[in-house]
Every structure is written in C-alpha cells, then in structure tokens.
N, C-alpha and C. Protein backbone atom coordinates (compact mmCIF):
# COMPACT_ATOMS: atom_id res chain seq x y z
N UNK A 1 86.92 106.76 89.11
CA UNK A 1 88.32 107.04 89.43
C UNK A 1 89.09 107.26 88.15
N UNK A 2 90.22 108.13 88.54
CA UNK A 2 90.96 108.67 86.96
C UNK A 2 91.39 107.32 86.63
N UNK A 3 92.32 107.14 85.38
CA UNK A 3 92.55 105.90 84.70
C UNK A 3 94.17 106.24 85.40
N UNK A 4 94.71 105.16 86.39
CA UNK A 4 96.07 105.82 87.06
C UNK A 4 97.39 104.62 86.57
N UNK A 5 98.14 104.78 86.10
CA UNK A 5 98.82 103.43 85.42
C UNK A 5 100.53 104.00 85.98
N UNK A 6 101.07 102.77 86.53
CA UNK A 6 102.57 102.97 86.97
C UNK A 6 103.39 101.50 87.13
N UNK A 7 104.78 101.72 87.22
CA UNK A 7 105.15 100.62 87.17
C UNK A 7 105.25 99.73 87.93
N UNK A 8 105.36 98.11 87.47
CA UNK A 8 104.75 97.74 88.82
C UNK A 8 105.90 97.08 89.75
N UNK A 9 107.40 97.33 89.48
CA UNK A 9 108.38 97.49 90.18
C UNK A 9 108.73 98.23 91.33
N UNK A 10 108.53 99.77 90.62
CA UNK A 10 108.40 100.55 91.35
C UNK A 10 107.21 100.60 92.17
N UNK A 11 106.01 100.37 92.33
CA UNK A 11 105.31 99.99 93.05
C UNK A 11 105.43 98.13 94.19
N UNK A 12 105.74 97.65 93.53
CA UNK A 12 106.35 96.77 94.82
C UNK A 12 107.65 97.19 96.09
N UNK A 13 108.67 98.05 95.44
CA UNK A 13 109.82 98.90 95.74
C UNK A 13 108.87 99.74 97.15
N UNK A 14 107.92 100.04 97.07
CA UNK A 14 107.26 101.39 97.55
C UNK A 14 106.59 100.50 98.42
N UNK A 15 106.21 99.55 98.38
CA UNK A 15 104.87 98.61 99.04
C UNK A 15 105.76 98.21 99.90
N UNK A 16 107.34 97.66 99.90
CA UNK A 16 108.07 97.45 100.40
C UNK A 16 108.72 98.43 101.65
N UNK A 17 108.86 99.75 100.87
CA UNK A 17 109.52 100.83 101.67
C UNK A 17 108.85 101.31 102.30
N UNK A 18 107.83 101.68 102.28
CA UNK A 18 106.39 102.50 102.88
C UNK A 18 105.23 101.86 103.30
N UNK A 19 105.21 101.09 103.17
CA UNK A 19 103.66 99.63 103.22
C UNK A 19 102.63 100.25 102.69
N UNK A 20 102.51 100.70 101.78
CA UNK A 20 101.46 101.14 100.93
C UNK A 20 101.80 100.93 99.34
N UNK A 21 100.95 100.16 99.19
CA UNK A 21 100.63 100.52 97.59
C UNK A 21 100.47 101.55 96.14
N UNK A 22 100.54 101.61 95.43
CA UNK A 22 100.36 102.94 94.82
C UNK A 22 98.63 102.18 94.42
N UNK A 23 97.84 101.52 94.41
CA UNK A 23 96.96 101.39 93.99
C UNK A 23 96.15 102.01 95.49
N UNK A 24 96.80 101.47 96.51
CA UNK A 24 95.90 101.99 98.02
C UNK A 24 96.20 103.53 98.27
N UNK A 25 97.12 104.22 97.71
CA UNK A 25 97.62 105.65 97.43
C UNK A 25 96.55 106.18 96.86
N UNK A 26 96.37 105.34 95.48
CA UNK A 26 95.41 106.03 94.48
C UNK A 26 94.21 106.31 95.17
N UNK A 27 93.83 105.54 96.08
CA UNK A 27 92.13 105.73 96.81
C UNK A 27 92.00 107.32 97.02
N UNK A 28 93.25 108.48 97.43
CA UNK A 28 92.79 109.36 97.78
C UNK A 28 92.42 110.11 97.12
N UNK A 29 92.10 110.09 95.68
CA UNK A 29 91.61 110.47 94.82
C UNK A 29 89.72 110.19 94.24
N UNK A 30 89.33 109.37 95.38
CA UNK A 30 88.14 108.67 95.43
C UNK A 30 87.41 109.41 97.00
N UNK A 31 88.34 110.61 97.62
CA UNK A 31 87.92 110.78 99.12
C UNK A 31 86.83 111.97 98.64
N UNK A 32 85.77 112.30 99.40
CA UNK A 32 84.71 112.71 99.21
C UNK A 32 85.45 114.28 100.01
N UNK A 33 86.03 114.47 100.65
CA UNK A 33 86.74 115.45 102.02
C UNK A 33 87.82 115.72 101.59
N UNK A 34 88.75 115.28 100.65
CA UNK A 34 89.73 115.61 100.06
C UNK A 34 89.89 117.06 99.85
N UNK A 35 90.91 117.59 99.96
CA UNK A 35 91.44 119.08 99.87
C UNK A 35 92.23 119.16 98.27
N UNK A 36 91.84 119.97 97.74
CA UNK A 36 92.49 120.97 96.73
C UNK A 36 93.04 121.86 96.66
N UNK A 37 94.11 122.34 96.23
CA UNK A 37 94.66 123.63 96.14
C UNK A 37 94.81 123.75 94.85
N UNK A 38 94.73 125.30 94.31
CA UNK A 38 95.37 126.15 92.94
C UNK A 38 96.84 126.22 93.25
N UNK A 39 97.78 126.16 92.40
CA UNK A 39 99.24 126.84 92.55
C UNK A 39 99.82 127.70 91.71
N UNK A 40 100.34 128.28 91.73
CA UNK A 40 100.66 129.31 90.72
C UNK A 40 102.10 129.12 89.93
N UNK A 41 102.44 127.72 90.35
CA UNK A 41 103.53 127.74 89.87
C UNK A 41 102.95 126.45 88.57
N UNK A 42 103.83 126.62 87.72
CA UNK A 42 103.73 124.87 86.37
C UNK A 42 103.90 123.77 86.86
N UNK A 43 102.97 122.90 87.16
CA UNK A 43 103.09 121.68 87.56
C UNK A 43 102.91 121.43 89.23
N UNK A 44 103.11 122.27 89.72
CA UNK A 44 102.81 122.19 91.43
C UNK A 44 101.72 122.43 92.05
C-alpha cells in the first residue's frame, strides 16, 4: 500500500461526519477490481 499520511483531526472530524475513517478510505487503494481513469486535465 502507498505510504498515505493525514491529519489526524481531520480524520476524526470525518470518522465523525461520514463513519469512515481515512485509514478504512485508504483500503480502496488495496482493491484488486478497482477502476482507473486517465484525465486530461492537471491534477484530476
């Protein structure tokens, strides 16, 4: 898994608002079925 680092305020804030974690977020980066896209725009 990439090396994923955030704050951990804002991640309680989020765990709070959304019931998810940014560490249980991060899993979808570990999905075998996961979708990719190219974009043509900088950063999107």
């Amino acid at each position: 898994m990439q090396d994923l680092q955030w704050d951990e305020e804002k991640n309680r804030i989020n765990e709070t608002k959304h019931n998810i974690s940014f560490e249980q977020a991060a899993e979808v980066f570990n999905d075998e079925n996961r979708l990719q896209f190219a974009t043509d725009r900088n950063g999107e």
